[in-house]
PDB file of N, CA and C in Angstrom:
ATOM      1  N   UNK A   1     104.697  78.943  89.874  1.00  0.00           N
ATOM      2  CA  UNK A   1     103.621  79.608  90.572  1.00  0.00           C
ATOM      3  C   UNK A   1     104.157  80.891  91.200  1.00  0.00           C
ATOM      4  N   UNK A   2     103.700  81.823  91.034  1.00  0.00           N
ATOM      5  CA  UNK A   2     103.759  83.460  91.937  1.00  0.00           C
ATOM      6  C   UNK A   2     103.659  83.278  92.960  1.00  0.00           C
ATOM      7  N   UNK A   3     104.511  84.027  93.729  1.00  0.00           N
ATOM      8  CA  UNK A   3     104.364  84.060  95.393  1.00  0.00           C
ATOM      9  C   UNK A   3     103.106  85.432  95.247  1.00  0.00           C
ATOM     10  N   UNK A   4     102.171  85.006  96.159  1.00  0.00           N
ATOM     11  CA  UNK A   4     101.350  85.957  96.438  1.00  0.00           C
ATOM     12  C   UNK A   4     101.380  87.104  97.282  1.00  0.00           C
ATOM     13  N   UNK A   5     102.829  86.678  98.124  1.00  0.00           N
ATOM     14  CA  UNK A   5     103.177  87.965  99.057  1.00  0.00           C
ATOM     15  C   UNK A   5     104.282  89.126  98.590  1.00  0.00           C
ATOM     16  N   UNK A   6     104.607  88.658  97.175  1.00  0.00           N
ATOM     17  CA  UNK A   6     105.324  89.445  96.102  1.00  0.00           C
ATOM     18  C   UNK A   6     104.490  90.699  95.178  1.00  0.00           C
ATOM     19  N   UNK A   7     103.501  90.276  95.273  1.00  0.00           N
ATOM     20  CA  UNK A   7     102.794  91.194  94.490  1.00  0.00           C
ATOM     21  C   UNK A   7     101.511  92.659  95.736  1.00  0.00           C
ATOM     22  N   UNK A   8     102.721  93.299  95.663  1.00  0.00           N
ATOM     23  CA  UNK A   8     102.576  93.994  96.679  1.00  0.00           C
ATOM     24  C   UNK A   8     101.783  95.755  96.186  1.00  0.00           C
ATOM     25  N   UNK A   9     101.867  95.372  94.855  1.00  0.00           N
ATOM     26  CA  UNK A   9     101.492  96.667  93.732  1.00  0.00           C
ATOM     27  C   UNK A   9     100.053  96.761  93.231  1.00  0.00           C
ATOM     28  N   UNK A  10      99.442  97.876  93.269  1.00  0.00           N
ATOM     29  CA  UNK A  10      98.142  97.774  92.647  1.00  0.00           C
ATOM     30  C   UNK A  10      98.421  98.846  91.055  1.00  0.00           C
ATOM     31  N   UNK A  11      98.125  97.767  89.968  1.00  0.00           N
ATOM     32  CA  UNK A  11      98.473  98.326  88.619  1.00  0.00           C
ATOM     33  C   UNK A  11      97.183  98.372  88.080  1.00  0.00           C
ATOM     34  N   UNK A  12      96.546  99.093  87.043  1.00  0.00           N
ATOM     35  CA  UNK A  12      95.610  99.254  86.124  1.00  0.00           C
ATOM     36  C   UNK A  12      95.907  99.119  84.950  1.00  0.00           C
ATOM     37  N   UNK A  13      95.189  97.890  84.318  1.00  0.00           N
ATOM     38  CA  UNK A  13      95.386  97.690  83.034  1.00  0.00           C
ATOM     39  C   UNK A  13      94.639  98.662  82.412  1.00  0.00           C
ATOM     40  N   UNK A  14      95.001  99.300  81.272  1.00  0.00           N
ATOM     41  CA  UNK A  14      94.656 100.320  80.410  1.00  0.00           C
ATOM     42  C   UNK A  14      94.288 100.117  79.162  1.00  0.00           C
ATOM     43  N   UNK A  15      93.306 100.128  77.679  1.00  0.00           N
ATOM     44  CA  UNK A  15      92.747  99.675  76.651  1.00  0.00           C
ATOM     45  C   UNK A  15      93.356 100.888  76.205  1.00  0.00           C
ATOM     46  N   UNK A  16      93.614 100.507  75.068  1.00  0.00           N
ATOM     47  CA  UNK A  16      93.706 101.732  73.734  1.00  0.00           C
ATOM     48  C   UNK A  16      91.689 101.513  73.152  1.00  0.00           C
ATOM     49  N   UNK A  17      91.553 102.616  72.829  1.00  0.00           N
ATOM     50  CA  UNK A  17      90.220 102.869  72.167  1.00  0.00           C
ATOM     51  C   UNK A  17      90.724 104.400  71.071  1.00  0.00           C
ATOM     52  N   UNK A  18      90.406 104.144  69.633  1.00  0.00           N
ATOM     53  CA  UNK A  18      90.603 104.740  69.009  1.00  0.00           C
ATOM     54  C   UNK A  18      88.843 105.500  68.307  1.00  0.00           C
ATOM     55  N   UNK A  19      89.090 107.163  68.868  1.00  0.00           N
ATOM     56  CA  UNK A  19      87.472 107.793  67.989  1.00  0.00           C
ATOM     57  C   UNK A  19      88.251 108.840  67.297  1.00  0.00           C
ATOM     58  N   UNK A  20      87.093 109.092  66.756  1.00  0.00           N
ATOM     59  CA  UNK A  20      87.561 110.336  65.339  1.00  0.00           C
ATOM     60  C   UNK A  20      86.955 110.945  65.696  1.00  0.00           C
ATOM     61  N   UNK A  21      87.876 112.405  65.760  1.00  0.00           N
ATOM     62  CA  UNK A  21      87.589 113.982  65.801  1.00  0.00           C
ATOM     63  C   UNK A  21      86.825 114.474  64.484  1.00  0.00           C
ATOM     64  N   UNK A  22      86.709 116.008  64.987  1.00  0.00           N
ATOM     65  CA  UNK A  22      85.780 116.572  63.708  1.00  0.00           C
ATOM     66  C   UNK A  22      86.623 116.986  62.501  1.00  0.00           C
ATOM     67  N   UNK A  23      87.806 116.705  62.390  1.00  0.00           N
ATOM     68  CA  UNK A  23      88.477 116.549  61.095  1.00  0.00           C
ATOM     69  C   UNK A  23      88.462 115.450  60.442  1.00  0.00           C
ATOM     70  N   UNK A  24      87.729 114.363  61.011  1.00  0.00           N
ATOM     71  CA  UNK A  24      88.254 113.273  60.206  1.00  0.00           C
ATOM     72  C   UNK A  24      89.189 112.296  60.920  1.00  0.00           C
ATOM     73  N   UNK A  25      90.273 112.851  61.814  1.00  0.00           N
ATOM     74  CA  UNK A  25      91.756 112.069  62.558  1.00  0.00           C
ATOM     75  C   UNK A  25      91.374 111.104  63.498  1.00  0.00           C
ATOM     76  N   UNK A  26      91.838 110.040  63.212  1.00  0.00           N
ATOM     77  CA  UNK A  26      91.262 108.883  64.726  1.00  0.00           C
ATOM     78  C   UNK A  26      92.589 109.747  65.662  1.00  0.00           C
ATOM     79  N   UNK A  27      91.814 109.756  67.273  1.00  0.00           N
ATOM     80  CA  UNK A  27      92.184 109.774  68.322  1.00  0.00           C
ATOM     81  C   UNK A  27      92.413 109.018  68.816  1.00  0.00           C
ATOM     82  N   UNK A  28      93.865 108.545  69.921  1.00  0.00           N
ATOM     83  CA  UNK A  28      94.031 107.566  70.599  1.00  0.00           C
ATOM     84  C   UNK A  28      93.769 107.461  72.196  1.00  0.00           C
ATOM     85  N   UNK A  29      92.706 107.143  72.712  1.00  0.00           N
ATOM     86  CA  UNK A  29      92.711 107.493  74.267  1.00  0.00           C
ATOM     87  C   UNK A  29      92.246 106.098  74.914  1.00  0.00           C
ATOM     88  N   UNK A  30      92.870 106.375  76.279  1.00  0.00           N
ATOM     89  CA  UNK A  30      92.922 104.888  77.137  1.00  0.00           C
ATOM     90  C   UNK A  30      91.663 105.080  78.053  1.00  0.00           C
ATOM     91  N   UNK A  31      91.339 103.637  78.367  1.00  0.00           N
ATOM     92  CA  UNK A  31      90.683 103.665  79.283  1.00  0.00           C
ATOM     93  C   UNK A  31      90.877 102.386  80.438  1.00  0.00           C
ATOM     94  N   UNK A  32      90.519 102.969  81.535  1.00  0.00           N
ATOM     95  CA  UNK A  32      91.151 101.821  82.583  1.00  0.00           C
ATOM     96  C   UNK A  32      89.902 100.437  82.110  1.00  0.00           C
ATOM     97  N   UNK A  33      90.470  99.250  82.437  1.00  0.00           N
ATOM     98  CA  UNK A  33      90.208  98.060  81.917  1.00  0.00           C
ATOM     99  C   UNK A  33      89.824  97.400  83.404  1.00  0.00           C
ATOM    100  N   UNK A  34      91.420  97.195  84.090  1.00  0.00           N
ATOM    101  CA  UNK A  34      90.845  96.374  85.181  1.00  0.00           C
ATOM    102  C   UNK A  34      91.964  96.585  85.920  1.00  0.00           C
ATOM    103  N   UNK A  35      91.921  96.278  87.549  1.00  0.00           N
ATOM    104  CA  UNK A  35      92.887  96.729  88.672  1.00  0.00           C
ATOM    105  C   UNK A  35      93.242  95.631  89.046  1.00  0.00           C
ATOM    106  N   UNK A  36      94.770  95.090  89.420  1.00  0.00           N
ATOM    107  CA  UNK A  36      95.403  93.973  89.887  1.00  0.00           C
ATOM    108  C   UNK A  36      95.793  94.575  90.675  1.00  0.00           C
ATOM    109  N   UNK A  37      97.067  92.837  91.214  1.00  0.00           N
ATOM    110  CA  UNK A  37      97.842  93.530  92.165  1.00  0.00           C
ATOM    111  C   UNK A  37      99.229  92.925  91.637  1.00  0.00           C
ATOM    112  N   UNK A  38     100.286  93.317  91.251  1.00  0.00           N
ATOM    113  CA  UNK A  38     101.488  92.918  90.467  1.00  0.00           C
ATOM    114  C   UNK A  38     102.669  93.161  91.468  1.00  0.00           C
ATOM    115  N   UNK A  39     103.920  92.856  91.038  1.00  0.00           N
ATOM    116  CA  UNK A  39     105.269  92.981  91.325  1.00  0.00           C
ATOM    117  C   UNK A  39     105.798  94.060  90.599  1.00  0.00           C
ATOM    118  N   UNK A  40     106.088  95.026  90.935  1.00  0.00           N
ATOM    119  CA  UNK A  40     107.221  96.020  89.795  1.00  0.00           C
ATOM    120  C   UNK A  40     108.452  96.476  90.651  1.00  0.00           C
ATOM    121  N   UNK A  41     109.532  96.036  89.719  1.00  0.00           N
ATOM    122  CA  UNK A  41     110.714  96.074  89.496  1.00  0.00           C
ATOM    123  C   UNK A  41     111.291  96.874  88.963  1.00  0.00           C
ATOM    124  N   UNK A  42     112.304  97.707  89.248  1.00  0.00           N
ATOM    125  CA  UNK A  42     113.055  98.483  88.394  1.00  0.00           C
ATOM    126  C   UNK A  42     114.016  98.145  87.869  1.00  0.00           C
ATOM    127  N   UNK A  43     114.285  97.676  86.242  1.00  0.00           N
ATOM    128  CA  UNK A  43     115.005  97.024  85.600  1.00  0.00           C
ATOM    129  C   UNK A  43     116.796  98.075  85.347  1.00  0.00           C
ATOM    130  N   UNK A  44     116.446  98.782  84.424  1.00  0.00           N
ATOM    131  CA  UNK A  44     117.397  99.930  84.353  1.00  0.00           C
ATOM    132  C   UNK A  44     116.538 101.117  83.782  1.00  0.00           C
ATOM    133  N   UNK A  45     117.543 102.071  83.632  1.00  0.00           N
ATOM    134  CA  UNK A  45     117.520 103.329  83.063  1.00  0.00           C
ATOM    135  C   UNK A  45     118.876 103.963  82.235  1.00  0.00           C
ATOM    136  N   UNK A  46     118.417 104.583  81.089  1.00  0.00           N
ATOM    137  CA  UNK A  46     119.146 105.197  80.569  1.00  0.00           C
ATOM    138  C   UNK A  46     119.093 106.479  79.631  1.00  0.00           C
ATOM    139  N   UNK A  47     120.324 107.067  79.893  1.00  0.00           N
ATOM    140  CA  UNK A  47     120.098 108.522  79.660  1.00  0.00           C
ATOM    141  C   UNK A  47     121.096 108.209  78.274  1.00  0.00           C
ATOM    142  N   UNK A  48     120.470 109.354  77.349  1.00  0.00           N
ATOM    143  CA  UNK A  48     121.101 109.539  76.145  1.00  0.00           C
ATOM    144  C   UNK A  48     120.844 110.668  75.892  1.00  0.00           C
ATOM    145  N   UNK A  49     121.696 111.367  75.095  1.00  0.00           N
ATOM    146  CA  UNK A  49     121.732 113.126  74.494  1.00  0.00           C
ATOM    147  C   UNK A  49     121.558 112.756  73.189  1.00  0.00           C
ATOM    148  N   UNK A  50     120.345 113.191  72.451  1.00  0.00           N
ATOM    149  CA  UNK A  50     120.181 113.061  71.238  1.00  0.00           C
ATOM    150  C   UNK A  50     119.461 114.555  70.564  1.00  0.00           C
ATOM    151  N   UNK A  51     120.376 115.139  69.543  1.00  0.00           N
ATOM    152  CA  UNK A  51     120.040 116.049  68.758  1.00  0.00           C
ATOM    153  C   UNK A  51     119.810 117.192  69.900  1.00  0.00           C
ATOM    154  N   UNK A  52     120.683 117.447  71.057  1.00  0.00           N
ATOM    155  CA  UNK A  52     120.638 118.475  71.854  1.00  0.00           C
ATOM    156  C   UNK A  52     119.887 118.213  73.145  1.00  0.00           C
ATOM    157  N   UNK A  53     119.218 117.270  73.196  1.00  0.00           N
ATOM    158  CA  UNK A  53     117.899 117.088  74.346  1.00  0.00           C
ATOM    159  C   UNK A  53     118.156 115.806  74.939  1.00  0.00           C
ATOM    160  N   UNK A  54     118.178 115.759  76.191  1.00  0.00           N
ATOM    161  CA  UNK A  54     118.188 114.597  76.852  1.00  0.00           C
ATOM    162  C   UNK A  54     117.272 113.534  76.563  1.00  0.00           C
ATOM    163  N   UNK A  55     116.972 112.518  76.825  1.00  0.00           N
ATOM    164  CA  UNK A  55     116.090 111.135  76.580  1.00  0.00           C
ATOM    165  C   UNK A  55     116.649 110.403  77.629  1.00  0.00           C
ATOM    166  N   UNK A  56     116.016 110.109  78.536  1.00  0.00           N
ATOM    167  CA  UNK A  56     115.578 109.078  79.453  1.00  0.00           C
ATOM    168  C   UNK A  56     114.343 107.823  79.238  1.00  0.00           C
ATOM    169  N   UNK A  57     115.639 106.740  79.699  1.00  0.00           N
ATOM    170  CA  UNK A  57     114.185 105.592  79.461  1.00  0.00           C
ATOM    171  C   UNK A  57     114.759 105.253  80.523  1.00  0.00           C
ATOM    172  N   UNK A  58     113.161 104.241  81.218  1.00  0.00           N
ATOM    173  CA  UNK A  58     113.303 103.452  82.199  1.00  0.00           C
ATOM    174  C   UNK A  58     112.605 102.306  81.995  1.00  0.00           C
ATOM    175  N   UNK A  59     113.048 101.309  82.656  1.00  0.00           N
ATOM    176  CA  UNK A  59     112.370  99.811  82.306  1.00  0.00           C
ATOM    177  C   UNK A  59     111.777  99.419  83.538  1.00  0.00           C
ATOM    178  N   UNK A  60     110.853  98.611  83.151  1.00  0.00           N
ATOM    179  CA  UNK A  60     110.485  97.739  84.884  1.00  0.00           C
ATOM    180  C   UNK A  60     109.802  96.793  84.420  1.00  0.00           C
ATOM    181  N   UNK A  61     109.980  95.775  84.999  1.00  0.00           N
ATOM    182  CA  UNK A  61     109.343  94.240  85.099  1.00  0.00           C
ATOM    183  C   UNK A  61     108.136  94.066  85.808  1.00  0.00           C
ATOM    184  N   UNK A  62     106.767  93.644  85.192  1.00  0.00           N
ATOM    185  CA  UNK A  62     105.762  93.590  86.107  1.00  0.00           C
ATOM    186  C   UNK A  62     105.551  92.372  86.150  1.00  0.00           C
ATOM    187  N   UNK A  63     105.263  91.536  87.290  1.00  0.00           N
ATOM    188  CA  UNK A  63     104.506  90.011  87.553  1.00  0.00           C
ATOM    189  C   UNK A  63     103.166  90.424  87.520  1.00  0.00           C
ATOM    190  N   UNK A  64     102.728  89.418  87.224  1.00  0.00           N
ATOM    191  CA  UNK A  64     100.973  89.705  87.839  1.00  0.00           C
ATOM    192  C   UNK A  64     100.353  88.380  87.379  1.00  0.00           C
ATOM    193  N   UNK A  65      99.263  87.722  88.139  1.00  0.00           N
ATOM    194  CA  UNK A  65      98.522  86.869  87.494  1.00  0.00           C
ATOM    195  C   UNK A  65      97.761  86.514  86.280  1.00  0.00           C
ATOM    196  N   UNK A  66      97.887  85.663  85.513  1.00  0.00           N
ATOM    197  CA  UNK A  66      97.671  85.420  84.025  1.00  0.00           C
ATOM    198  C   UNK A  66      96.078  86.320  83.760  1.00  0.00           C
ATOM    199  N   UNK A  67      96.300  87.187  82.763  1.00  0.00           N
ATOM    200  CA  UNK A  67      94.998  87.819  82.445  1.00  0.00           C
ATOM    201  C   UNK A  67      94.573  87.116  80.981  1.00  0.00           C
ATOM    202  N   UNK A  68      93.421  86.627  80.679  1.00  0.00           N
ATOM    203  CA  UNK A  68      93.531  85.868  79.241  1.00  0.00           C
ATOM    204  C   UNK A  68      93.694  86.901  78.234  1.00  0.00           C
ATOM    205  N   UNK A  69      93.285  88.621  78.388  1.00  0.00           N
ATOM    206  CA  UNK A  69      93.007  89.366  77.939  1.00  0.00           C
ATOM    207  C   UNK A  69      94.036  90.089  77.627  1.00  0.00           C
ATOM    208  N   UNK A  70      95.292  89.847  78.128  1.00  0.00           N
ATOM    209  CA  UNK A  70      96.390  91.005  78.083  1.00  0.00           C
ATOM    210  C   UNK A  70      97.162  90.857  77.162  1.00  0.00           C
ATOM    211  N   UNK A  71      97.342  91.937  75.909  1.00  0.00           N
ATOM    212  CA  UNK A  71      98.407  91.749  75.266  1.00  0.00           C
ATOM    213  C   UNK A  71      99.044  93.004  75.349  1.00  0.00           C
ATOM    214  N   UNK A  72     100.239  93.121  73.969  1.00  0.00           N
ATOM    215  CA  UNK A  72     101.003  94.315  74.305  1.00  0.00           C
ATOM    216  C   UNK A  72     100.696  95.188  73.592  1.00  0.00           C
ATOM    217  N   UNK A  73      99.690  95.229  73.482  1.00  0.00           N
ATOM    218  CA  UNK A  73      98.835  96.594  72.774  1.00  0.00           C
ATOM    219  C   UNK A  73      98.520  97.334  74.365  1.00  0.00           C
ATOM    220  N   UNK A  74      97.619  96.774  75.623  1.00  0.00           N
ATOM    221  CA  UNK A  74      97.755  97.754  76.496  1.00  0.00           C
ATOM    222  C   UNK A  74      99.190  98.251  77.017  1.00  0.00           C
ATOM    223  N   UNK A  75      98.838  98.939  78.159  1.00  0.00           N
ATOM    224  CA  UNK A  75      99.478  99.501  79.101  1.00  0.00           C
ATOM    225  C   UNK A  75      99.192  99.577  80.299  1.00  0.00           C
ATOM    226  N   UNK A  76     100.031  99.930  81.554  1.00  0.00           N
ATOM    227  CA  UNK A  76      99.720 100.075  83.115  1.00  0.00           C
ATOM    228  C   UNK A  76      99.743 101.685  83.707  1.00  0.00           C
ATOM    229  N   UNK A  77      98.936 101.722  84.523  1.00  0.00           N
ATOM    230  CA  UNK A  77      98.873 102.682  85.331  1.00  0.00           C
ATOM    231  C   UNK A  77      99.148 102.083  86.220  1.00  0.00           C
ATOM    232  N   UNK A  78     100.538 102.939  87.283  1.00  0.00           N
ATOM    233  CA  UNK A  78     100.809 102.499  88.439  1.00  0.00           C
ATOM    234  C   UNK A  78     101.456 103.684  89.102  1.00  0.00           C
ATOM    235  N   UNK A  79     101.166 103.971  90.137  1.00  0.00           N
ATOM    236  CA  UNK A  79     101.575 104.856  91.017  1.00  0.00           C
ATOM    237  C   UNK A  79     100.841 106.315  90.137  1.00  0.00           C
ATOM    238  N   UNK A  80     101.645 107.145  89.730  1.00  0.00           N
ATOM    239  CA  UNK A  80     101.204 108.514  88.971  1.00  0.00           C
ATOM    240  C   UNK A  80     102.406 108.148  87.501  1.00  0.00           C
ATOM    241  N   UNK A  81     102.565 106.904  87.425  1.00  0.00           N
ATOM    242  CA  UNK A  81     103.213 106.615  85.751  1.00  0.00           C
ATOM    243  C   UNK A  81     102.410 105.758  84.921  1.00  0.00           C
ATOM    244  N   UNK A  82     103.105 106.089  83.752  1.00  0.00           N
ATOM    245  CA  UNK A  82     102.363 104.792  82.230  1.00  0.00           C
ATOM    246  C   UNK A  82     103.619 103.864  81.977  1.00  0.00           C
ATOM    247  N   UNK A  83     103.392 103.385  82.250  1.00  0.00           N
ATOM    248  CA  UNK A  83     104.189 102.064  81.828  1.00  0.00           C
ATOM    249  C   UNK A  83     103.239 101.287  80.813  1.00  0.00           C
ATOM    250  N   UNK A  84     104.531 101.930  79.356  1.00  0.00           N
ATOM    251  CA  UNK A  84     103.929 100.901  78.020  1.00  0.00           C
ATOM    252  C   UNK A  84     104.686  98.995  78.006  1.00  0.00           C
ATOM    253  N   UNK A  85     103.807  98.393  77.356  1.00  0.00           N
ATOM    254  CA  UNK A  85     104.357  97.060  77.675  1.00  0.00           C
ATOM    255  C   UNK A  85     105.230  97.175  76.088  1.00  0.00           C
ATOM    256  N   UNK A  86     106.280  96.262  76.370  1.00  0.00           N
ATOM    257  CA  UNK A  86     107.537  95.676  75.150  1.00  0.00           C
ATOM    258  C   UNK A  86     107.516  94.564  75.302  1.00  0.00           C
ATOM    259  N   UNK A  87     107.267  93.976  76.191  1.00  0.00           N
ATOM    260  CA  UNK A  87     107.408  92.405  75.691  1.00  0.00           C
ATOM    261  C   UNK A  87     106.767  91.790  76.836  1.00  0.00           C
ATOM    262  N   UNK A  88     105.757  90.649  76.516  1.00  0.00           N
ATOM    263  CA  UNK A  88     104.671  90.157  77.373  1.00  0.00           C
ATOM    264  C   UNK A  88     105.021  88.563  77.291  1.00  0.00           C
ATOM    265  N   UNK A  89     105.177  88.049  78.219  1.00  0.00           N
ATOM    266  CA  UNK A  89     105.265  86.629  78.180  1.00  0.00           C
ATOM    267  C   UNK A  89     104.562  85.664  79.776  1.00  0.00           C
ATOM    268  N   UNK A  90     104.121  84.813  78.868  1.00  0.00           N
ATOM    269  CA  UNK A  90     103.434  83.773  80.003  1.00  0.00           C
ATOM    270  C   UNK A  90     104.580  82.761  80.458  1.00  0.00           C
ATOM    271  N   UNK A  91     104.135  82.266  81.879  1.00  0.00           N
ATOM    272  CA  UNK A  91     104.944  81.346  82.850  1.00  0.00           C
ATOM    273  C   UNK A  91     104.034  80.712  83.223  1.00  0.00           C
ATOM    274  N   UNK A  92     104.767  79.330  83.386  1.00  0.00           N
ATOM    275  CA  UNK A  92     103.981  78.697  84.719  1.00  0.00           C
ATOM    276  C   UNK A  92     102.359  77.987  83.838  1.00  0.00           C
ATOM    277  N   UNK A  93     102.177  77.679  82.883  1.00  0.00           N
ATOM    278  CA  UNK A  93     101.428  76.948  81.850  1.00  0.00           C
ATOM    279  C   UNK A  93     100.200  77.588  82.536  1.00  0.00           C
ATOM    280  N   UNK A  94     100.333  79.232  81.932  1.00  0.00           N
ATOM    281  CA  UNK A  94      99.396  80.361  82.167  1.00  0.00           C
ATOM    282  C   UNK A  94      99.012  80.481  83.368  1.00  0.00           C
ATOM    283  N   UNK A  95      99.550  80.493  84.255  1.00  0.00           N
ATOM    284  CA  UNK A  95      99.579  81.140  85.792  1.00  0.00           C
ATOM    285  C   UNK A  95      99.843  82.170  85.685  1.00  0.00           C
ATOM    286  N   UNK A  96     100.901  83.249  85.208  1.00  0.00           N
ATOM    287  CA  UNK A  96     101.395  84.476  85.151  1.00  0.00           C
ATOM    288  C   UNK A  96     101.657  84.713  84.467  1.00  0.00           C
ATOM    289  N   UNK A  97     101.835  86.367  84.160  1.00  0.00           N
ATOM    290  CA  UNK A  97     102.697  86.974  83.261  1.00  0.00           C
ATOM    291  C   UNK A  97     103.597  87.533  83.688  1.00  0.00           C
ATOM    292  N   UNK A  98     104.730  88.087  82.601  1.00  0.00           N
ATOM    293  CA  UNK A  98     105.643  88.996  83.393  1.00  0.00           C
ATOM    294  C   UNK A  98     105.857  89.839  82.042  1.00  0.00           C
ATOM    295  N   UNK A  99     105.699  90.917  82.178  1.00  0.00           N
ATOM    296  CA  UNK A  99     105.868  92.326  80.971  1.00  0.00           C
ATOM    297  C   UNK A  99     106.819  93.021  81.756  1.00  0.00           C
ATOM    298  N   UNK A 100     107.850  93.005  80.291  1.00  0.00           N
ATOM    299  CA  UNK A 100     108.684  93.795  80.020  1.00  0.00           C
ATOM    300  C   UNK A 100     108.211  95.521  79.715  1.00  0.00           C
ATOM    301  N   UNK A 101     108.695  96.457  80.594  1.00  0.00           N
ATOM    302  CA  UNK A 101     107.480  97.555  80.435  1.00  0.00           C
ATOM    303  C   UNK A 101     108.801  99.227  80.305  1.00  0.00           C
ATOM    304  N   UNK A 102     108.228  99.884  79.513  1.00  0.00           N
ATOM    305  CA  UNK A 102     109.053 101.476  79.056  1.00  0.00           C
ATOM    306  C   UNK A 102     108.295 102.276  79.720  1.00  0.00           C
ATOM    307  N   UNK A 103     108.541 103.097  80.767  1.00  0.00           N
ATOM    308  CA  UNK A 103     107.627 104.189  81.434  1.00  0.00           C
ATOM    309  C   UNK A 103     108.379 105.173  80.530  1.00  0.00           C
ATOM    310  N   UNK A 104     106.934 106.100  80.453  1.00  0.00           N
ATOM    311  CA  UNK A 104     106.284 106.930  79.574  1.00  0.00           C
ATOM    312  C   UNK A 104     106.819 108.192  80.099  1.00  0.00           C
ATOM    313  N   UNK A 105     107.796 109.325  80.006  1.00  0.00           N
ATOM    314  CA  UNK A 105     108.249 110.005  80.502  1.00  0.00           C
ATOM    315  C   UNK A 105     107.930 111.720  80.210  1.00  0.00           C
TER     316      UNK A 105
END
């Protein structure tokens, strides 16, 4: 079970919705879904020099209460970042989740 005084974060779950422009091209744009309140963690970060240009990733762990709806096709809005999900897993015989998450840099 989640401690409820852990989840101290207000995150927005985010939908992919795909429309087509006037060429023909599907577009990919989000739309907010629904507002919790989660745990985020800062897992690591890492810097790499590739082909001249820096690359930064950062990770963070979100808790949040079991959504039946959530997979890792969305994403979070939290604070002024996107945090894409990598790996989504249930606890607690669907009490919670906890996503493994790549902010969007």
């Amino acid at each position: 079970m989640i401690d409820p005084g852990k989840l101290r974060e207000r995150v927005t779950v985010q939908v992919p919705s795909g429309s087509v422009n006037a060429l023909g091209e599907t577009v990919l744009s989000w739309s907010d879904s629904t507002t919790v309140w989660a745990s985020v963690e800062g897992v690591s970060a890492r810097e790499a020099l590739t082909t001249g240009q820096q690359d930064t990733t950062i990770t963070h762990r979100v808790r949040l209460r079991y959504l039946p709806s959530l997979t890792q096709q969305h994403r979070f809005a939290w604070r002024s970042r996107t945090l894409n999900i990598v790996s989504l897993l249930e606890y607690g015989n669907r009490s919670e989740h906890v996503a493994i998450c790549e902010e969007v840099t």
